[in-house]
N, C-alpha and C. Protein backbone atom coordinates (compact mmCIF):
# COMPACT_ATOMS: atom_id res chain seq x y z
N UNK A 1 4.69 162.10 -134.83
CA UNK A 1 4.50 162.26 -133.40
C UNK A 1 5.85 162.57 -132.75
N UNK A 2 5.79 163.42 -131.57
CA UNK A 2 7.20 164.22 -130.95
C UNK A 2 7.06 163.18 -129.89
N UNK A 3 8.77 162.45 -130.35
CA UNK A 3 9.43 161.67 -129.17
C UNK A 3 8.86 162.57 -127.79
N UNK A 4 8.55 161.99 -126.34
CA UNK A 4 9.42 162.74 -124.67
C UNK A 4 10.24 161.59 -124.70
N UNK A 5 11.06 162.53 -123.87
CA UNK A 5 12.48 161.61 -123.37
C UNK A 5 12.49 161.75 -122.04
N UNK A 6 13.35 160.94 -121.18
CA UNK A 6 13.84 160.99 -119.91
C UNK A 6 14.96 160.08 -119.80
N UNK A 7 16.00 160.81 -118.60
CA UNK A 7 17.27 160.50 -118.53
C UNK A 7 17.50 159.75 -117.05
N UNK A 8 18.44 159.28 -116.84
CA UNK A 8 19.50 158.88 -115.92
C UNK A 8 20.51 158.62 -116.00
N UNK A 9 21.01 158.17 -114.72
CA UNK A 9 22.75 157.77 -114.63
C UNK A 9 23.11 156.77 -114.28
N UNK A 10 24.15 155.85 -114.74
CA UNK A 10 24.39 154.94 -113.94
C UNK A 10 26.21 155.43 -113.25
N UNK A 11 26.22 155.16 -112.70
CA UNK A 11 27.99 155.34 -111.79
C UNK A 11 28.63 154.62 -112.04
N UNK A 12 30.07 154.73 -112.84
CA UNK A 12 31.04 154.10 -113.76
C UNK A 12 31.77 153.61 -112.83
N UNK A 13 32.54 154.92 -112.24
CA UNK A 13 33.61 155.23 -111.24
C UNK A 13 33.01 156.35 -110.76
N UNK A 14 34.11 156.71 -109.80
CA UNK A 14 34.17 157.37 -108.40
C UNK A 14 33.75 159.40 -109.39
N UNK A 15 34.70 159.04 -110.95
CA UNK A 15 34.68 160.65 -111.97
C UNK A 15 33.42 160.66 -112.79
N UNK A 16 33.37 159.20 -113.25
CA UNK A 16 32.61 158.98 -114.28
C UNK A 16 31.27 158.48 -114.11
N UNK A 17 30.09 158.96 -115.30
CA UNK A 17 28.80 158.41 -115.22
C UNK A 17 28.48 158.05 -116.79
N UNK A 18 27.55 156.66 -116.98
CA UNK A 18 26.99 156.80 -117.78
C UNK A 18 25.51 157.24 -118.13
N UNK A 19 25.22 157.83 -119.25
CA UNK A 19 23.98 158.49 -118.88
C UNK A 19 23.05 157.42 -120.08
N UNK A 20 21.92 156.81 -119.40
CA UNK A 20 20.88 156.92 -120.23
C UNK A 20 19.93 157.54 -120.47
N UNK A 21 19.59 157.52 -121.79
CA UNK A 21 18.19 158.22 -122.78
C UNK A 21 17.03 157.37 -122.94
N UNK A 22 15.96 157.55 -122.45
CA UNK A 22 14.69 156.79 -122.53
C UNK A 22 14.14 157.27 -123.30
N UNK A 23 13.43 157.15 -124.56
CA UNK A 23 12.88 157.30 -125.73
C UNK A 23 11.12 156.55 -125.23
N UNK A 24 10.48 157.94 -125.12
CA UNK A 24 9.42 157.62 -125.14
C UNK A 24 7.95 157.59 -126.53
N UNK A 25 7.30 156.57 -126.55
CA UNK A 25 6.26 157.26 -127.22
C UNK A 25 6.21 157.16 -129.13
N UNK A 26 7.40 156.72 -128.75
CA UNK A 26 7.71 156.29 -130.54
C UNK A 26 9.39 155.34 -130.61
N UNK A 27 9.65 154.68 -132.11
CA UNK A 27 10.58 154.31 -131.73
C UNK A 27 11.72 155.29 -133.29
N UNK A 28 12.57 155.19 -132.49
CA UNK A 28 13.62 155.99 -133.67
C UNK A 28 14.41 155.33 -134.48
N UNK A 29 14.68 155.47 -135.38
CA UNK A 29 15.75 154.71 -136.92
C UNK A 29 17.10 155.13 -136.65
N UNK A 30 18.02 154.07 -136.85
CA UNK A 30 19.77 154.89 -136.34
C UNK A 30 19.91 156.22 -136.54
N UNK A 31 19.85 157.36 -137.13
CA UNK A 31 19.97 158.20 -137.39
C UNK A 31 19.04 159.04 -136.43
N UNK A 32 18.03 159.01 -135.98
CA UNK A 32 17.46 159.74 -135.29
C UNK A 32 18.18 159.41 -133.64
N UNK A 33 18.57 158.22 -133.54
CA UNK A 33 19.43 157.27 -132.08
C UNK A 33 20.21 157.95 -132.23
N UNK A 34 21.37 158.39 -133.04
CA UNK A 34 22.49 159.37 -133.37
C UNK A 34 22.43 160.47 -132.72
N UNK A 35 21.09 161.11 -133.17
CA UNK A 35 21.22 162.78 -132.85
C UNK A 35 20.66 162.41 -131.56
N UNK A 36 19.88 161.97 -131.28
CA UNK A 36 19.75 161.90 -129.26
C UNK A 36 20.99 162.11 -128.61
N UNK A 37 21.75 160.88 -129.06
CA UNK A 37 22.79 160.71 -128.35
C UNK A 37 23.62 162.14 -128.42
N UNK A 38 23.73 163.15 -129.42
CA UNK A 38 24.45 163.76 -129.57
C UNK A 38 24.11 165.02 -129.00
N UNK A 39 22.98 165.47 -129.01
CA UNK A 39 21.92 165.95 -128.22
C UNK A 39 22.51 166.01 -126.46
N UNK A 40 22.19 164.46 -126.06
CA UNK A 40 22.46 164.86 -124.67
C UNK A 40 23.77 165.06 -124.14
N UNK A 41 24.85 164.49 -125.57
CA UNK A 41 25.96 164.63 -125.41
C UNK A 41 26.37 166.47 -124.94
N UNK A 42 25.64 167.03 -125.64
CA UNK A 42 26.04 168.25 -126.02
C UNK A 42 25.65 168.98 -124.29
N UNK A 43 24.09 168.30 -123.76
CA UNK A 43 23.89 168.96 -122.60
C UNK A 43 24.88 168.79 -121.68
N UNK A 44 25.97 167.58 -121.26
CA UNK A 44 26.40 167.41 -120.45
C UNK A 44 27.43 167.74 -120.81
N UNK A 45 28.42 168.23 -121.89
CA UNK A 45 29.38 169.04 -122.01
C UNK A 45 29.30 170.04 -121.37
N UNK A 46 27.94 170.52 -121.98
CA UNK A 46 27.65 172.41 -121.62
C UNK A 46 27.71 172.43 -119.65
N UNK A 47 27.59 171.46 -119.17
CA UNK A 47 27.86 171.28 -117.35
C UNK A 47 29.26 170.60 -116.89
N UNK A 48 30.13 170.66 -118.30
CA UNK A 48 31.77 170.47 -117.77
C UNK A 48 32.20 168.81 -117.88
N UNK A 49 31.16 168.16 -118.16
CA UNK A 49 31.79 166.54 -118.68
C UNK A 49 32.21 166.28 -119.73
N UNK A 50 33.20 165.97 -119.93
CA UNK A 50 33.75 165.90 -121.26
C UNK A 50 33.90 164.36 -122.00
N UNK A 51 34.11 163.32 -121.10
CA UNK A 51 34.39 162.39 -121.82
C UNK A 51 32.73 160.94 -121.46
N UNK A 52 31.53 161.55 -120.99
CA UNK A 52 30.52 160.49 -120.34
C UNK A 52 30.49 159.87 -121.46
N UNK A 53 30.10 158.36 -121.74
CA UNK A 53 28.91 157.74 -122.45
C UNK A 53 27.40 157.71 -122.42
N UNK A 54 26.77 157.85 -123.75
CA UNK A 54 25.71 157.90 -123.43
C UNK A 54 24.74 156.48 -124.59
N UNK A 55 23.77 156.01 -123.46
CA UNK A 55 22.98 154.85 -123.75
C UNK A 55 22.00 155.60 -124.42
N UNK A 56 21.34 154.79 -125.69
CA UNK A 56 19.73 155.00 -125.93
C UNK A 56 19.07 154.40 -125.84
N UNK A 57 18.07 154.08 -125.14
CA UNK A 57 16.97 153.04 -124.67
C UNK A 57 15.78 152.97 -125.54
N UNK A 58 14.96 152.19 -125.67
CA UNK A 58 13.76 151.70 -126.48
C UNK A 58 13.18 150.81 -126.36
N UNK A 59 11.91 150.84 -125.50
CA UNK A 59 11.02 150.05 -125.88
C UNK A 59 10.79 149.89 -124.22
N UNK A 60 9.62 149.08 -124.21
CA UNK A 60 8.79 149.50 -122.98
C UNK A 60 8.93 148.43 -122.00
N UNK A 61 8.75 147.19 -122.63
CA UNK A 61 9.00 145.66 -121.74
C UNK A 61 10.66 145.30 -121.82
N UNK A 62 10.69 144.35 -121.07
CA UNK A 62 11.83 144.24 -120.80
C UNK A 62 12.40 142.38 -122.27
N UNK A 63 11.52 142.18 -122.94
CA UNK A 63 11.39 141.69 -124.11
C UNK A 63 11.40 142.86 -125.52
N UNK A 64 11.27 143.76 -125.49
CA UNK A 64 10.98 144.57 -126.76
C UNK A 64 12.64 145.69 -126.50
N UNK A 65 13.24 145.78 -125.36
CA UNK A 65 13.85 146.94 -125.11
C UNK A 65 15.10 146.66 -126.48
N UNK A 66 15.91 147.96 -126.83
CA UNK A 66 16.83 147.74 -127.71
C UNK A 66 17.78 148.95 -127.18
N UNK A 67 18.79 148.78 -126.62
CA UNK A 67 20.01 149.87 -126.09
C UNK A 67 20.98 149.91 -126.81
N UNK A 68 21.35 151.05 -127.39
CA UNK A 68 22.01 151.94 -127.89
C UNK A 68 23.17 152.17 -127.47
N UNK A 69 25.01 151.81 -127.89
CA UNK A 69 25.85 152.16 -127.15
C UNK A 69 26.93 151.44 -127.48
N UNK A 70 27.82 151.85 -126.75
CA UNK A 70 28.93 150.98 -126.18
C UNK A 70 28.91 150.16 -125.55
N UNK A 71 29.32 149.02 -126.55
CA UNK A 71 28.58 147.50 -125.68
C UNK A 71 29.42 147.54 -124.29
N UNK A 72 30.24 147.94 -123.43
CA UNK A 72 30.54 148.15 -121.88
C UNK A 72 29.35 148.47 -121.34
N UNK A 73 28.92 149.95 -122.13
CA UNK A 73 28.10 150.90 -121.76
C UNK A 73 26.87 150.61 -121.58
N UNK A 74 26.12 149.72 -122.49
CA UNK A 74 24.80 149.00 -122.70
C UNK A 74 24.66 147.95 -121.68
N UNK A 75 25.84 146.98 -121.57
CA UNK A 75 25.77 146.15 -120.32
C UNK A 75 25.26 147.06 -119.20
N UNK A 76 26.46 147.71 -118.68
CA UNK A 76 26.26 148.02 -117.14
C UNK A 76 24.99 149.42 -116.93
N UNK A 77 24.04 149.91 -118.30
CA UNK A 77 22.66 150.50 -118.53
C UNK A 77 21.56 149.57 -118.01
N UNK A 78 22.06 148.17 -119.23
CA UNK A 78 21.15 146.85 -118.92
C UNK A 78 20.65 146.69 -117.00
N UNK A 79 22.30 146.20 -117.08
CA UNK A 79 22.11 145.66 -115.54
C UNK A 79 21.35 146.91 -114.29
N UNK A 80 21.57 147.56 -114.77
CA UNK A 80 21.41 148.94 -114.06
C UNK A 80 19.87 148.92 -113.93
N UNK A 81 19.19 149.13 -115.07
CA UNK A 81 17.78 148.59 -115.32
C UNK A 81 17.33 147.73 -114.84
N UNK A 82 17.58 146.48 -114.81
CA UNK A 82 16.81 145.46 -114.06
C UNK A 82 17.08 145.23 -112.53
N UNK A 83 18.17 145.49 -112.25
CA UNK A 83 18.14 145.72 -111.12
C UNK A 83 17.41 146.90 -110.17
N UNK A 84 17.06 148.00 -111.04
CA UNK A 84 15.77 148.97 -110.81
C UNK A 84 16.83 149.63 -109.86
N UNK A 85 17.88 150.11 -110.74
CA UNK A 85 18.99 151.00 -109.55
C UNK A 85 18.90 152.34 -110.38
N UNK A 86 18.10 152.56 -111.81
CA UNK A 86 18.41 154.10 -112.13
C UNK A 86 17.18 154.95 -112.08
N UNK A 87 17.12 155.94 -111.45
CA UNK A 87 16.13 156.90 -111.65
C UNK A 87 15.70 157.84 -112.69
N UNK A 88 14.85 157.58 -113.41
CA UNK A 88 14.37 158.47 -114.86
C UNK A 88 13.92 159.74 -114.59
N UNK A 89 14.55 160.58 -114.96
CA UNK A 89 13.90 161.84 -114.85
C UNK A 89 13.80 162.70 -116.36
N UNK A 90 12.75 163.69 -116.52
CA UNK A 90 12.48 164.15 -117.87
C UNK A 90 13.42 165.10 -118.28
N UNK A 91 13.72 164.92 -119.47
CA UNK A 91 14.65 165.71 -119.93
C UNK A 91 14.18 166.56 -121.40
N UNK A 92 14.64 167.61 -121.73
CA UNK A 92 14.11 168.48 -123.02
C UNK A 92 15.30 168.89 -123.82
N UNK A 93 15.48 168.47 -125.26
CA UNK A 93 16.31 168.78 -125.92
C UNK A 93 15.94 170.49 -126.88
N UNK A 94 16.44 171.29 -126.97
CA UNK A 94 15.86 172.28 -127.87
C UNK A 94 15.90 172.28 -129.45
């Protein structure tokens, strides 16, 4: 079954964003978490960011979820999440 995904941001600093990856619909094995990440890495190069982090998210309740990252990065995704401050929008890898 074909993962959908959807993305957001959380605001680092004033330059910087971190971006999360919502993994819908299935769950992925490190190696498949890898190429996401590298994946959206690649989209937000191709729009001039060079140095973002990027989160991978999983799982649907807030008991099952598993984030992907730089533990800085995963915190302030986490908090970002429950505080219901990031907006998901769909994203398509080719």
């Amino acid at each position: 079954m074909q993962a959908t995904y959807s993305y957001g941001t959380v605001r680092d600093s004033k330059r910087t964003a971190i971006y999360a990856v919502r993994v819908h619909d299935r769950l992925l094995d490190p190696a498949e978490i890898d190429q996401v990440a590298a994946r959206m890495r690649e989209k937000i190069e191709a729009r001039g960011e060079l140095s973002a982090d990027v989160v991978v998210v999983q799982g649907d309740a807030k008991e099952t979820l598993h984030l992907s990252g730089t533990p800085y990065s995963v915190s302030r995704v986490r908090a970002a999440m429950f505080s219901a401050a990031i907006r998901w929008m769909p994203v398509e890898f080719d």
